[in-house]
Structure formats: C-alpha cells, structure tokens
N, C-alpha and C. Protein backbone atom coordinates (compact mmCIF):
# COMPACT_ATOMS: atom_id res chain seq x y z
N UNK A 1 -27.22 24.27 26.98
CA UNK A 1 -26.63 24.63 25.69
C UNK A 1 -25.34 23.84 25.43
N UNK A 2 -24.45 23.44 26.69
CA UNK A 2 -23.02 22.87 26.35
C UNK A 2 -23.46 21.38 25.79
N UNK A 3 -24.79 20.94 26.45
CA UNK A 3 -25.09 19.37 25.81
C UNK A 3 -25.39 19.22 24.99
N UNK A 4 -26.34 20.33 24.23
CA UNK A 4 -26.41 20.13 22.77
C UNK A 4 -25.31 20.66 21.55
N UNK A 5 -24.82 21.35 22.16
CA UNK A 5 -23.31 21.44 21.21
C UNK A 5 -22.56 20.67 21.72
N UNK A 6 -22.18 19.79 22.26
CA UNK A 6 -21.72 18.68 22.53
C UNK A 6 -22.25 17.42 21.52
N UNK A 7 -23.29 17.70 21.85
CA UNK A 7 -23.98 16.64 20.89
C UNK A 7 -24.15 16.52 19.29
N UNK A 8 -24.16 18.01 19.34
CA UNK A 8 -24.04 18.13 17.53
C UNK A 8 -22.37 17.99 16.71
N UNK A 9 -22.04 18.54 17.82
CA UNK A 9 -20.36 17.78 17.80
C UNK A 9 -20.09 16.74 17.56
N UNK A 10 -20.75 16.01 18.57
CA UNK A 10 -20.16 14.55 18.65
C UNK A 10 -21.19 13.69 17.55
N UNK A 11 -22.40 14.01 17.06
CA UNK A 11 -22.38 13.35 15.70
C UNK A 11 -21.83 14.01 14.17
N UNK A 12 -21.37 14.79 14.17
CA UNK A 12 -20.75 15.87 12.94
C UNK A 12 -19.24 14.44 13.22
N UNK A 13 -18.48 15.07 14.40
CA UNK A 13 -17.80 13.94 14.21
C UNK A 13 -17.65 12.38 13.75
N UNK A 14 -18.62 11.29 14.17
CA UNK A 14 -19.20 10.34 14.63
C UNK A 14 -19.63 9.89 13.16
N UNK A 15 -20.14 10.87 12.46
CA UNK A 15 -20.73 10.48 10.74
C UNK A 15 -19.86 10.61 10.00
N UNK A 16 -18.54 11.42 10.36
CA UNK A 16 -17.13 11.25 9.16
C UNK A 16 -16.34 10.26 9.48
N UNK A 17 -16.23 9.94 11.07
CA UNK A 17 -15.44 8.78 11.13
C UNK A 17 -15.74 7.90 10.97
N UNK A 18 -17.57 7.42 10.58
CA UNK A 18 -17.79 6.32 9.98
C UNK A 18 -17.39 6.05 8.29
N UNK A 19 -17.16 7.17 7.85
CA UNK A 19 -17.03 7.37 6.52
C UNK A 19 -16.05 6.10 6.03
N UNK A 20 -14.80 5.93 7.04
CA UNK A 20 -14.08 4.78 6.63
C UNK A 20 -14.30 3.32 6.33
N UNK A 21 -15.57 3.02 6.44
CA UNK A 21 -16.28 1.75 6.06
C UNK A 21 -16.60 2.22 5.04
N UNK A 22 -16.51 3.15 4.15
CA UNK A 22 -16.33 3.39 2.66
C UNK A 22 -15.13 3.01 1.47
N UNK A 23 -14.41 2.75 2.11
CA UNK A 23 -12.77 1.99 2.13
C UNK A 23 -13.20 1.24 0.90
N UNK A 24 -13.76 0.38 0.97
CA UNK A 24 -14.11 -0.90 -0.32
C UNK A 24 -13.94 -0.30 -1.44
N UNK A 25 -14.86 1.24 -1.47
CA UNK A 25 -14.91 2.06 -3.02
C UNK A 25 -13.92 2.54 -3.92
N UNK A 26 -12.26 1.99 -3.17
CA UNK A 26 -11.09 2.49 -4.00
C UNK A 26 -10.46 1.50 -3.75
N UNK A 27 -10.76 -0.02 -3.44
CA UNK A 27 -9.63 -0.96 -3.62
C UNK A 27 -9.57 -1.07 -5.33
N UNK A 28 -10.78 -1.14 -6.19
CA UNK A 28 -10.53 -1.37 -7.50
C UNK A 28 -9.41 -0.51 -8.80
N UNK A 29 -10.01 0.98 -8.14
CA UNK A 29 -8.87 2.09 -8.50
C UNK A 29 -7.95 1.86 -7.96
N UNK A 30 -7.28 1.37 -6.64
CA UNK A 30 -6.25 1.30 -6.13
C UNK A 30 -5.53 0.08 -6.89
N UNK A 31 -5.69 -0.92 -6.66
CA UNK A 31 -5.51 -2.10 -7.65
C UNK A 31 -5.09 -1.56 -9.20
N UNK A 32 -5.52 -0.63 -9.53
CA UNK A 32 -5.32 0.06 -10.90
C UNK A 32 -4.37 0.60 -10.91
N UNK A 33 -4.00 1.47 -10.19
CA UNK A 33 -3.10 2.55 -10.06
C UNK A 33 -1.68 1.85 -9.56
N UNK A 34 -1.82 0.54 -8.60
CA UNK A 34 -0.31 0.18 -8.47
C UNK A 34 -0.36 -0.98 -9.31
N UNK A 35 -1.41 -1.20 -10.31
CA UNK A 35 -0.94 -2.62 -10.93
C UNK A 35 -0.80 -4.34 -10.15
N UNK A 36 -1.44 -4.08 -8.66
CA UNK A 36 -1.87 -5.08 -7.79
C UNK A 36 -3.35 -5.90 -8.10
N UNK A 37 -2.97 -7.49 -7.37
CA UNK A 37 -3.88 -8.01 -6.95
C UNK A 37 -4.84 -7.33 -6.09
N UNK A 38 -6.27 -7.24 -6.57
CA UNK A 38 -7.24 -6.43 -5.02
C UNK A 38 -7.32 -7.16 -3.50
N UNK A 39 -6.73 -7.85 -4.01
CA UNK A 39 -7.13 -8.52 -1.79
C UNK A 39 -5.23 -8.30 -1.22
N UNK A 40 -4.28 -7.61 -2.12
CA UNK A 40 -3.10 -7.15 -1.85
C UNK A 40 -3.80 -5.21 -1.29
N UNK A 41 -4.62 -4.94 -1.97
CA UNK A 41 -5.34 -3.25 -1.84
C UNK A 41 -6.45 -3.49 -0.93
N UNK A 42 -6.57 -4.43 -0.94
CA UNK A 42 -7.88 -4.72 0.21
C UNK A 42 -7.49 -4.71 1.61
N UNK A 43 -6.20 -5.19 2.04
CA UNK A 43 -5.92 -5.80 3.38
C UNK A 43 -5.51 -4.58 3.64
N UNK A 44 -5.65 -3.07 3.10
CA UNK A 44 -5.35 -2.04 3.82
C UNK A 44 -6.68 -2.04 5.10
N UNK A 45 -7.68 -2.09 4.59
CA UNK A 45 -8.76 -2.05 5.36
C UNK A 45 -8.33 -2.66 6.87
N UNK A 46 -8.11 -4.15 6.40
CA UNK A 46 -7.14 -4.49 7.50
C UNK A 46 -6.48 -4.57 8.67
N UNK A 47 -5.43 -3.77 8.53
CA UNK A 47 -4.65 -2.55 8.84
C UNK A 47 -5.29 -1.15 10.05
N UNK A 48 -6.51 -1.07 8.75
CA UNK A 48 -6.80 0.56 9.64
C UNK A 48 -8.01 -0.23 10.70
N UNK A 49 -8.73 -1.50 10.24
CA UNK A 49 -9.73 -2.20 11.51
C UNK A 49 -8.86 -1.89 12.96
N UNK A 50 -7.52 -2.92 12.85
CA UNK A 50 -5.96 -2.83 13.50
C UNK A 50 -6.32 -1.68 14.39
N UNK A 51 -5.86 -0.65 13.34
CA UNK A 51 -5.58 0.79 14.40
C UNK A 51 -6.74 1.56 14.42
N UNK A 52 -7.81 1.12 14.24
CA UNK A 52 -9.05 1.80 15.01
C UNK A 52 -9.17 1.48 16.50
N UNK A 53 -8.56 0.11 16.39
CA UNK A 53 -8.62 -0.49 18.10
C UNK A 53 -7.66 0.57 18.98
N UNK A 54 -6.39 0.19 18.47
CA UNK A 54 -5.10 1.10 19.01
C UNK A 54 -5.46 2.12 19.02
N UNK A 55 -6.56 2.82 18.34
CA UNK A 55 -6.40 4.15 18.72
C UNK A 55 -7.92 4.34 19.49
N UNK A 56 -8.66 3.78 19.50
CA UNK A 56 -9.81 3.57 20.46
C UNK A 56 -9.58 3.29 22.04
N UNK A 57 -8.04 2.53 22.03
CA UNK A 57 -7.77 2.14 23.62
C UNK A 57 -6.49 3.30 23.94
N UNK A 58 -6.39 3.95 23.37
CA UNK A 58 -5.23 5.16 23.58
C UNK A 58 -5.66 6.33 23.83
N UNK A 59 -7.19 6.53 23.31
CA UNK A 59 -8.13 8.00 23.06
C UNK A 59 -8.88 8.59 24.97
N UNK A 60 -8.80 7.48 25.82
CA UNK A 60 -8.97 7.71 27.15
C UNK A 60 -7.75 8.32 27.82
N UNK A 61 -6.27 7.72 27.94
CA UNK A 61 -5.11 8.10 27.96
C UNK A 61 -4.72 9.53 27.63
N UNK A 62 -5.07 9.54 26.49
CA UNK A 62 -4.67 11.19 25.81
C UNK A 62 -5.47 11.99 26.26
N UNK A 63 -6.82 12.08 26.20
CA UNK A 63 -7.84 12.91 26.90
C UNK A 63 -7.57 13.28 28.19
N UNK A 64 -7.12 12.51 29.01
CA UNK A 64 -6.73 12.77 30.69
C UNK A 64 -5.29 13.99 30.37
N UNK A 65 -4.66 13.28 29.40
CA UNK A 65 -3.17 14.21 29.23
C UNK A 65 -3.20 15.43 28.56
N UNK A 66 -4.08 15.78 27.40
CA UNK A 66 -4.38 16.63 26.83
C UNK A 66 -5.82 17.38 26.54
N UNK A 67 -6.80 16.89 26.78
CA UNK A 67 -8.07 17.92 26.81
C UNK A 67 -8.74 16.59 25.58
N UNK A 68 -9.81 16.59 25.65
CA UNK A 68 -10.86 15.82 24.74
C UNK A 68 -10.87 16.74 23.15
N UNK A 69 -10.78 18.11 23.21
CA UNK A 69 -10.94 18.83 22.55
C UNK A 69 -9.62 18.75 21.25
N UNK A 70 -8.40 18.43 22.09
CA UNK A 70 -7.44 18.58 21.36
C UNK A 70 -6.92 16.94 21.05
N UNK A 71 -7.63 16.07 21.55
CA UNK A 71 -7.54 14.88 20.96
C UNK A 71 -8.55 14.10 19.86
N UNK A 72 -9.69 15.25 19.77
CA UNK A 72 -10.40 14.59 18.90
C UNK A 72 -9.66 16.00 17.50
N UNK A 73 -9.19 16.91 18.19
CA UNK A 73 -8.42 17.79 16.79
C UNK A 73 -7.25 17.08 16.05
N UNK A 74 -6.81 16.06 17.30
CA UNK A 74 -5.68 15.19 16.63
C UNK A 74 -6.01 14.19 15.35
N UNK A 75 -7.79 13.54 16.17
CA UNK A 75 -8.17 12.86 15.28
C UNK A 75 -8.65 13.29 13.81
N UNK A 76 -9.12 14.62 13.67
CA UNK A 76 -8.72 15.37 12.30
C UNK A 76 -8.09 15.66 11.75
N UNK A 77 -6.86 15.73 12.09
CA UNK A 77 -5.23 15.68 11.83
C UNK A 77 -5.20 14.37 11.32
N UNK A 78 -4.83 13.19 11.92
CA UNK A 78 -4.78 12.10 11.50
C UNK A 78 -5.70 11.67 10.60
N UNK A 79 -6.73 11.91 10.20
CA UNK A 79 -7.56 11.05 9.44
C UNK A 79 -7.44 12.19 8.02
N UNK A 80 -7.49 12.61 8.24
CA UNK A 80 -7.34 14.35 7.12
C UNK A 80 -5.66 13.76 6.26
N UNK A 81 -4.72 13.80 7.41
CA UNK A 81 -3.20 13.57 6.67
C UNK A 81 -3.33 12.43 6.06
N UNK A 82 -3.75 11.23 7.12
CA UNK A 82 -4.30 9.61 6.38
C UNK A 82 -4.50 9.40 5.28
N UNK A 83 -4.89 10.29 4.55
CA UNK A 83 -6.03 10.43 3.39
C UNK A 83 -4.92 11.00 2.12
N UNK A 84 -4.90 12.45 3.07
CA UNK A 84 -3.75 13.00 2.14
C UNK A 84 -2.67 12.21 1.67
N UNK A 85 -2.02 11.48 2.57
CA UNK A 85 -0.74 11.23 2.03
C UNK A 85 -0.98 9.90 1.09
N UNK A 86 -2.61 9.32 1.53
CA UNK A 86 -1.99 8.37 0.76
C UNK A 86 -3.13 8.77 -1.09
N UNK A 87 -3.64 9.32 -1.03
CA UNK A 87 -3.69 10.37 -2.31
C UNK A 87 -2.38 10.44 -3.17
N UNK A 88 -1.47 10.63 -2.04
CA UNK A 88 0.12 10.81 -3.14
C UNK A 88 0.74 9.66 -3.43
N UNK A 89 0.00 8.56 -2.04
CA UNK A 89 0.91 7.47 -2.15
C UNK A 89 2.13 6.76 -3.16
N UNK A 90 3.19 6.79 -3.78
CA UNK A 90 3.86 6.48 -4.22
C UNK A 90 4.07 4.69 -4.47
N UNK A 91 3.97 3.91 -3.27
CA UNK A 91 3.54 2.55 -3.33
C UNK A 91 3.05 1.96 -2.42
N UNK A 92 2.52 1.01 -2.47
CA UNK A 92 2.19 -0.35 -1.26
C UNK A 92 2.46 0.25 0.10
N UNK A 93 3.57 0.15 0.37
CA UNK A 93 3.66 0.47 1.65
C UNK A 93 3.11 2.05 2.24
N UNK A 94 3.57 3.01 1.37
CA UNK A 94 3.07 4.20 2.15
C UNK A 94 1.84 4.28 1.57
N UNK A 95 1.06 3.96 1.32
CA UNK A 95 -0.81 3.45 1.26
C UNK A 95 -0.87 3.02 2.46
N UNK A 96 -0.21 1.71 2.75
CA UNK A 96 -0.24 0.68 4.56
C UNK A 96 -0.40 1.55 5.62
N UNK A 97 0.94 2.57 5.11
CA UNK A 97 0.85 2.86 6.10
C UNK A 97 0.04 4.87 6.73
N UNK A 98 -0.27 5.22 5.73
CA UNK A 98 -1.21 6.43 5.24
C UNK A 98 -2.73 5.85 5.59
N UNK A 99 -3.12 5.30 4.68
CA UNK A 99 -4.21 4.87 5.06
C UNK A 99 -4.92 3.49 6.11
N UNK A 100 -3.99 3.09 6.26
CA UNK A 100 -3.87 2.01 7.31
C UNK A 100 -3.80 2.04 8.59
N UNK A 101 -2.68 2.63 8.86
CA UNK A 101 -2.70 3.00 10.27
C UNK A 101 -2.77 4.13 10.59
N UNK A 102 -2.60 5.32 10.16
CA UNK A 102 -2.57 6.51 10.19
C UNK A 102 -4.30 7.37 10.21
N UNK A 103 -4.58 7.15 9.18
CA UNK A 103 -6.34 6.78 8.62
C UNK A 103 -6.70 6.14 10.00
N UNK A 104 -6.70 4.61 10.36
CA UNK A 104 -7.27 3.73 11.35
C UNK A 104 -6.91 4.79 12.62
N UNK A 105 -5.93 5.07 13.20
CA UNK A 105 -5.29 5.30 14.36
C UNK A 105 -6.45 6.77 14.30
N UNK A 106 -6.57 7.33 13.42
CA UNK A 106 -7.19 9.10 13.74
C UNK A 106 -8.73 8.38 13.67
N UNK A 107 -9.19 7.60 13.20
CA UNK A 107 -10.32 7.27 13.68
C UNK A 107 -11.15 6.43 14.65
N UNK A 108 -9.98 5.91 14.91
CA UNK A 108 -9.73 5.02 16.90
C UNK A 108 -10.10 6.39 17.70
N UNK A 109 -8.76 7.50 17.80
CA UNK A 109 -8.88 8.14 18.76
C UNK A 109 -10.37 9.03 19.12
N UNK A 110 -10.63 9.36 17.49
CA UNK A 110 -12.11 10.19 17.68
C UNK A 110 -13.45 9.12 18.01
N UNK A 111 -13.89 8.45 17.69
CA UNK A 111 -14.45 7.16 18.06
C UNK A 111 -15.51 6.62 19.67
N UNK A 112 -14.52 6.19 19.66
CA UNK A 112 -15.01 5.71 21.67
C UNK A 112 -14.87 7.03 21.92
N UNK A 113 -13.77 7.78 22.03
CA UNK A 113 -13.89 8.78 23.03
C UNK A 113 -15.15 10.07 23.45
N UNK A 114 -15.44 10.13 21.60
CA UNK A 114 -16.29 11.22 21.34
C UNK A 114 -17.94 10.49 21.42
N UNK A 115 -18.11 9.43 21.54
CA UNK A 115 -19.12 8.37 21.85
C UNK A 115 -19.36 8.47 23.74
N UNK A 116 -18.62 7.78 24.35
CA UNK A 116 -18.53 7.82 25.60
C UNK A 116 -18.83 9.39 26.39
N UNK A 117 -18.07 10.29 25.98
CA UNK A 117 -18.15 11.48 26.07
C UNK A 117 -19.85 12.13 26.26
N UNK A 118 -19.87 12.13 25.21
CA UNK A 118 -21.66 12.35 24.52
C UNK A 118 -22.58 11.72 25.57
N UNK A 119 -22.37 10.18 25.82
CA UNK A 119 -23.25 9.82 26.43
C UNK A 119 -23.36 10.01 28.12
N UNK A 120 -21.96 10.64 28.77
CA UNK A 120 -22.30 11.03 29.98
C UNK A 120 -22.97 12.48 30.16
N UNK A 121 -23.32 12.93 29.17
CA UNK A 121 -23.87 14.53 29.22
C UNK A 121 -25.39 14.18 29.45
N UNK A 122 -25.62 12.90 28.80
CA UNK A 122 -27.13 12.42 29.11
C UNK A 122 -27.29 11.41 30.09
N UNK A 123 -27.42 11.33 31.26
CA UNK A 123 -27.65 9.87 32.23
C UNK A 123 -28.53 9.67 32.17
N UNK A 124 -29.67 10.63 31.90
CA UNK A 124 -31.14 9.89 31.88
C UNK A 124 -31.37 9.33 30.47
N UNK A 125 -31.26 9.60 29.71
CA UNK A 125 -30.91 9.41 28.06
C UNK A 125 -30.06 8.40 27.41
N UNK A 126 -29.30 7.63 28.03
CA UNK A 126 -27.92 6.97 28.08
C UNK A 126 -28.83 6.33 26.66
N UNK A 127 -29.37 5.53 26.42
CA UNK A 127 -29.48 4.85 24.94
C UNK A 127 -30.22 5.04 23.82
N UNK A 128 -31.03 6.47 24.04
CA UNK A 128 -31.51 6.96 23.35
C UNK A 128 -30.24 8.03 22.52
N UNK A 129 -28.87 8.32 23.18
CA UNK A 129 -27.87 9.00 22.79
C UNK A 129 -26.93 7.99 22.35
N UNK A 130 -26.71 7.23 22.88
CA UNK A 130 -25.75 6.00 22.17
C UNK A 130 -26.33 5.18 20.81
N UNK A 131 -27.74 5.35 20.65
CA UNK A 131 -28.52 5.26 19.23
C UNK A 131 -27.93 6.02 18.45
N UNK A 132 -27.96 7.57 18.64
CA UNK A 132 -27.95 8.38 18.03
C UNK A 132 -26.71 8.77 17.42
N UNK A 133 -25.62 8.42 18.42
CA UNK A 133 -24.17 8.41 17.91
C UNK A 133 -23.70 7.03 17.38
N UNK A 134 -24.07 5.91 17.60
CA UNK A 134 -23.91 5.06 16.84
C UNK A 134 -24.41 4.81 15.20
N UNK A 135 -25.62 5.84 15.31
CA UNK A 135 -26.40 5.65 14.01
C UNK A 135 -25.48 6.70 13.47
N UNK A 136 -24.91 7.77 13.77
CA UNK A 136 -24.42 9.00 13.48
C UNK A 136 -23.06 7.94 12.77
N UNK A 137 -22.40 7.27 12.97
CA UNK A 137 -21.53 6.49 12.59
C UNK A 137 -21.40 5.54 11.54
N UNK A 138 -22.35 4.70 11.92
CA UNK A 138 -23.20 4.39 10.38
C UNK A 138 -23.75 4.57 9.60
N UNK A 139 -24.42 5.68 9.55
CA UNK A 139 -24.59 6.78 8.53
C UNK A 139 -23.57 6.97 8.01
N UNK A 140 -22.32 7.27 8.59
CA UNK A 140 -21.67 7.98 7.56
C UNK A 140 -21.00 7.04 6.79
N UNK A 141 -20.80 5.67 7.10
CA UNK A 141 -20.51 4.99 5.85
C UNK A 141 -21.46 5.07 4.74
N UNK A 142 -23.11 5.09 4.96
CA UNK A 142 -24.01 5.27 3.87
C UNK A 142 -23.93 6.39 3.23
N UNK A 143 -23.64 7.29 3.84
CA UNK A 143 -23.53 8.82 3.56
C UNK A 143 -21.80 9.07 2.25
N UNK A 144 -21.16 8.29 2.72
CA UNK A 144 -19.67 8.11 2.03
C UNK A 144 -20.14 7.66 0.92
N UNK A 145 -20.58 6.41 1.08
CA UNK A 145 -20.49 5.32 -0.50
C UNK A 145 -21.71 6.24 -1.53
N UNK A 146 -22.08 7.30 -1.18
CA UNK A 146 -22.35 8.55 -2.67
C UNK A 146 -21.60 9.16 -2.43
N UNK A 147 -20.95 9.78 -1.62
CA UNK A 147 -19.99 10.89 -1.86
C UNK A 147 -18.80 10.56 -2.47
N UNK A 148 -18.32 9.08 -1.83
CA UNK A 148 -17.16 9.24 -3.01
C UNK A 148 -16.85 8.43 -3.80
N UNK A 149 -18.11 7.50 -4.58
CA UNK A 149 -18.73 7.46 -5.62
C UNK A 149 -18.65 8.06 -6.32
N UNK A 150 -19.14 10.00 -6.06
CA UNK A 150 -19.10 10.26 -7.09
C UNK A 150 -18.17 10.85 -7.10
N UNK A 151 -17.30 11.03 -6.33
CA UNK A 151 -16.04 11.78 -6.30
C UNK A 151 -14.79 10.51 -7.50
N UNK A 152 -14.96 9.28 -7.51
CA UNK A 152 -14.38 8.82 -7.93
C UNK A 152 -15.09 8.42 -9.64
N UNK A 153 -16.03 8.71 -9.60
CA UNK A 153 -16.63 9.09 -11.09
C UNK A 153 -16.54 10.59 -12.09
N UNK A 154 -16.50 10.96 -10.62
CA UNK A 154 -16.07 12.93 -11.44
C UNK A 154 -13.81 12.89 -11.71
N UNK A 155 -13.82 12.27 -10.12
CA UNK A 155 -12.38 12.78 -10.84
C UNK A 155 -11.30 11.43 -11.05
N UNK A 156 -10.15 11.75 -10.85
CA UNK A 156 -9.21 10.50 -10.75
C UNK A 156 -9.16 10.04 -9.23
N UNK A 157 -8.60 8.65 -8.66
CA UNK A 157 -8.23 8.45 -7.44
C UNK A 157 -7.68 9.58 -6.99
N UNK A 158 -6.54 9.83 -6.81
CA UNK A 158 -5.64 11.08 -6.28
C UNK A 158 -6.84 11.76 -5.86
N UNK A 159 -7.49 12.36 -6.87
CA UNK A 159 -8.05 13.73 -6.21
C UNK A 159 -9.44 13.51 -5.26
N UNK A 160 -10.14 11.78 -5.68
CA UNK A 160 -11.24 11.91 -4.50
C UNK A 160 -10.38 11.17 -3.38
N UNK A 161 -9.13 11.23 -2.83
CA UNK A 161 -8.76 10.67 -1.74
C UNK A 161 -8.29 12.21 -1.02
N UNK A 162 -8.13 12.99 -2.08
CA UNK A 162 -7.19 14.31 -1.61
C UNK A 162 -8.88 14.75 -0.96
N UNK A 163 -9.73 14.86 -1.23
CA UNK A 163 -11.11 15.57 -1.13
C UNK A 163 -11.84 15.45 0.02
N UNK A 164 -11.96 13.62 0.15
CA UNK A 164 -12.14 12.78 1.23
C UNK A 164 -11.72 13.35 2.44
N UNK A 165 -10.15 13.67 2.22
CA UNK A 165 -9.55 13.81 3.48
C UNK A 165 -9.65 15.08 3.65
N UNK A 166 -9.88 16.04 2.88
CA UNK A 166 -10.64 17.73 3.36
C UNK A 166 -11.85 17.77 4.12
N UNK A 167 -12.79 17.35 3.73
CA UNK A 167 -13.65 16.86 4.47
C UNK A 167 -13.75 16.65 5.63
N UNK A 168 -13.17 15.25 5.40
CA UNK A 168 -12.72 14.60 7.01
C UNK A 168 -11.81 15.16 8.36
N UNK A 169 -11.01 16.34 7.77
CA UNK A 169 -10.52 17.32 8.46
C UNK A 169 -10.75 18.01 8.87
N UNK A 170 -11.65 18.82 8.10
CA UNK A 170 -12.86 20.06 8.28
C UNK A 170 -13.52 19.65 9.19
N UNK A 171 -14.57 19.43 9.03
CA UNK A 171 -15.81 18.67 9.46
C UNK A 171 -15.42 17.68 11.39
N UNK A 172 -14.04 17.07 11.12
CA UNK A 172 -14.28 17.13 12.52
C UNK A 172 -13.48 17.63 13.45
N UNK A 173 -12.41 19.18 12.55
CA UNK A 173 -12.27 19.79 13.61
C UNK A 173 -13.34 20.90 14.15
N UNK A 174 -14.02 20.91 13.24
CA UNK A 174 -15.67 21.84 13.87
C UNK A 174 -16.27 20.77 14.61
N UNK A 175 -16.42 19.88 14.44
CA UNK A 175 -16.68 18.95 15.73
C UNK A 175 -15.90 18.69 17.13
N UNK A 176 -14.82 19.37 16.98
CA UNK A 176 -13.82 19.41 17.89
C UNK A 176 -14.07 20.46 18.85
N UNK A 177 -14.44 21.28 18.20
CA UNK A 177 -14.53 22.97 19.21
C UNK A 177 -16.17 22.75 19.38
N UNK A 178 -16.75 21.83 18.77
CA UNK A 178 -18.33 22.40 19.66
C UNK A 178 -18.06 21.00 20.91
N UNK A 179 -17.69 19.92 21.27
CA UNK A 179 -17.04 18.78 22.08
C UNK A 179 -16.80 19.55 23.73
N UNK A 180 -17.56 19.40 24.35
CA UNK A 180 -17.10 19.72 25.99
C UNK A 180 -16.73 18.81 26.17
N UNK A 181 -15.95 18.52 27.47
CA UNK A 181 -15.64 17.49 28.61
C UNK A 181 -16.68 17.33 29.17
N UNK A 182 -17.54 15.89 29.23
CA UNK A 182 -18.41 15.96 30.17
C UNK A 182 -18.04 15.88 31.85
N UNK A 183 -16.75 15.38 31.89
CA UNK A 183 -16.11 15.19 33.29
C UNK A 183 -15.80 16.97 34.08
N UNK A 184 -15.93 17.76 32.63
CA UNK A 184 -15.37 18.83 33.63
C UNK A 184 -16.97 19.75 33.76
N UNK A 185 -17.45 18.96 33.88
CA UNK A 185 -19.19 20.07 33.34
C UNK A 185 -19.80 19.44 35.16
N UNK A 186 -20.11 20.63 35.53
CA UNK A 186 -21.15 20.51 36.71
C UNK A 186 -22.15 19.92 36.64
C-alpha cells in the first residue's frame, strides 16, 4: 500500500511540476502588461531552466536534513508563492525573480527527488516506473497548455497566474503527504 501511494504521489506531483514548460503561454500577456520586448519576458524561462538545476542538485541534501515529505512541501511552497508573487509582479525584476528562480528552484527541488524516490520502491520495475513518472511530467506540460489557455482566455494575466499557482500548491502538497521515504521502508 505505501508503494502505491507513493506512487500516486509522486505522479500527482511529477504532472504539476511539469506544468512549467507551459511558461511560453504568458510571455505575450507578459510583454503586454510591462510594455516589453518578448525575448526580454521570455528569458524568464531562462532563469527558472537555471534553478530547476539548483534546485534538482540541492533536493538530495535537504531530504537527508529534513524528511522527503517536507521538502517536496517546500516544493509547493515555492512553486505556489513563484506564481503568486509574480501574478502581482510589479516589474521585470520581481517576475525574474518570482517566477524565475523561485518558480525554477520549487520545481528543481520536487523533481529528481520525487522521481528517484518513486523509482527505488520498484527494483524490479525500475523503467517501467521511470516511464511513468517521466511521462507524468510531460504530461503536465500538455495538460497546462489547456488549462491555462483557458485560464488566460477567461480571465486577465494576474488572475490565471494567481490560479496556476493554487493549483500548483494544492495538488503537490497532497502529493507530499501520500510520498514515503523509500530509504526508510523495509
């Protein structure tokens, strides 16, 4: 039972944090809203590629220091606030750095960790589960570009970035509490 709630965890997670390869769908509104060139709103993407790494090579580190559980809750924190703040964003920079690194960094940490994780619960399974969470990942960029599509056809920027990041909060801190340690599992 802990491997398959583990597992439904770790793609619930795995399909929102792909969601950020949805990024492309608000450089044009973004570009709008500060009155920028789009490859000035584009290179946020950038940015959060950047700190998906940083937070992909930091998410082993923290797990040893704090529990898997409460580092992939971080990563709903971060990607949830990411979102939020830059919904309010005011200019250029706190966009950079909201959705850039903040955004990137909460979806580094949930990422490898909650990937790797998953796949030691299965040793006999090892790539039939690393399919599954990888596809779980790319999905959710396919899964994004309608959702906030239409989120950005129903409302203004502000509010499908404010929405985005409810979501993305929700969704993987319930992925957070179904997440065992596979290191601490018999």
């Amino acid at each position: 039972m802990v491997k398959i709630k583990t597992l439904i965890g770790s793609l619930l997670v795995l399909l929102i944090l792909g969601s950020v390869y949805s990024w492309s769908l608000f450089n044009t509104p973004l570009a709008t809203k500060y009155n920028m060139d789009l490859s000035i709103i584009a290179f946020t993407f950038g940015i959060m590629t950047l700190f998906i790494a940083v937070g992909s090579s930091t998410s082993g580190f923290l797990k040893l220091r704090f529990g898997i559980q409460n580092v992939v809750a971080l990563s709903a924190v971060c990607t949830g606030a990411g979102l939020l703040i830059a919904s309010f964003a005011p200019n250029l920079v706190v966009l950079y750095l909201s959705a850039g690194v903040l955004l990137g960094f909460g979806d580094g940490l949930g990422y490898m960790l909650v990937l790797t994780n998953c796949v030691k619960f299965f040793p006999k399974t090892k790539g039939l589960v690393s399919a599954l969470c990888i596809g779980a990942y790319g999905l959710g960029s396919l899964l994004f570009k309608f959702i906030d599509s239409h989120l950005l056809a129903t409302y203004n920027v502000e509010t499908a970035l404010l929405t985005w990041g409810a979501i993305c909060a929700i969704v993987v801190t319930i992925g957070s509490i179904l997440i065992m340690d596979a290191m601490k599992q018999a």
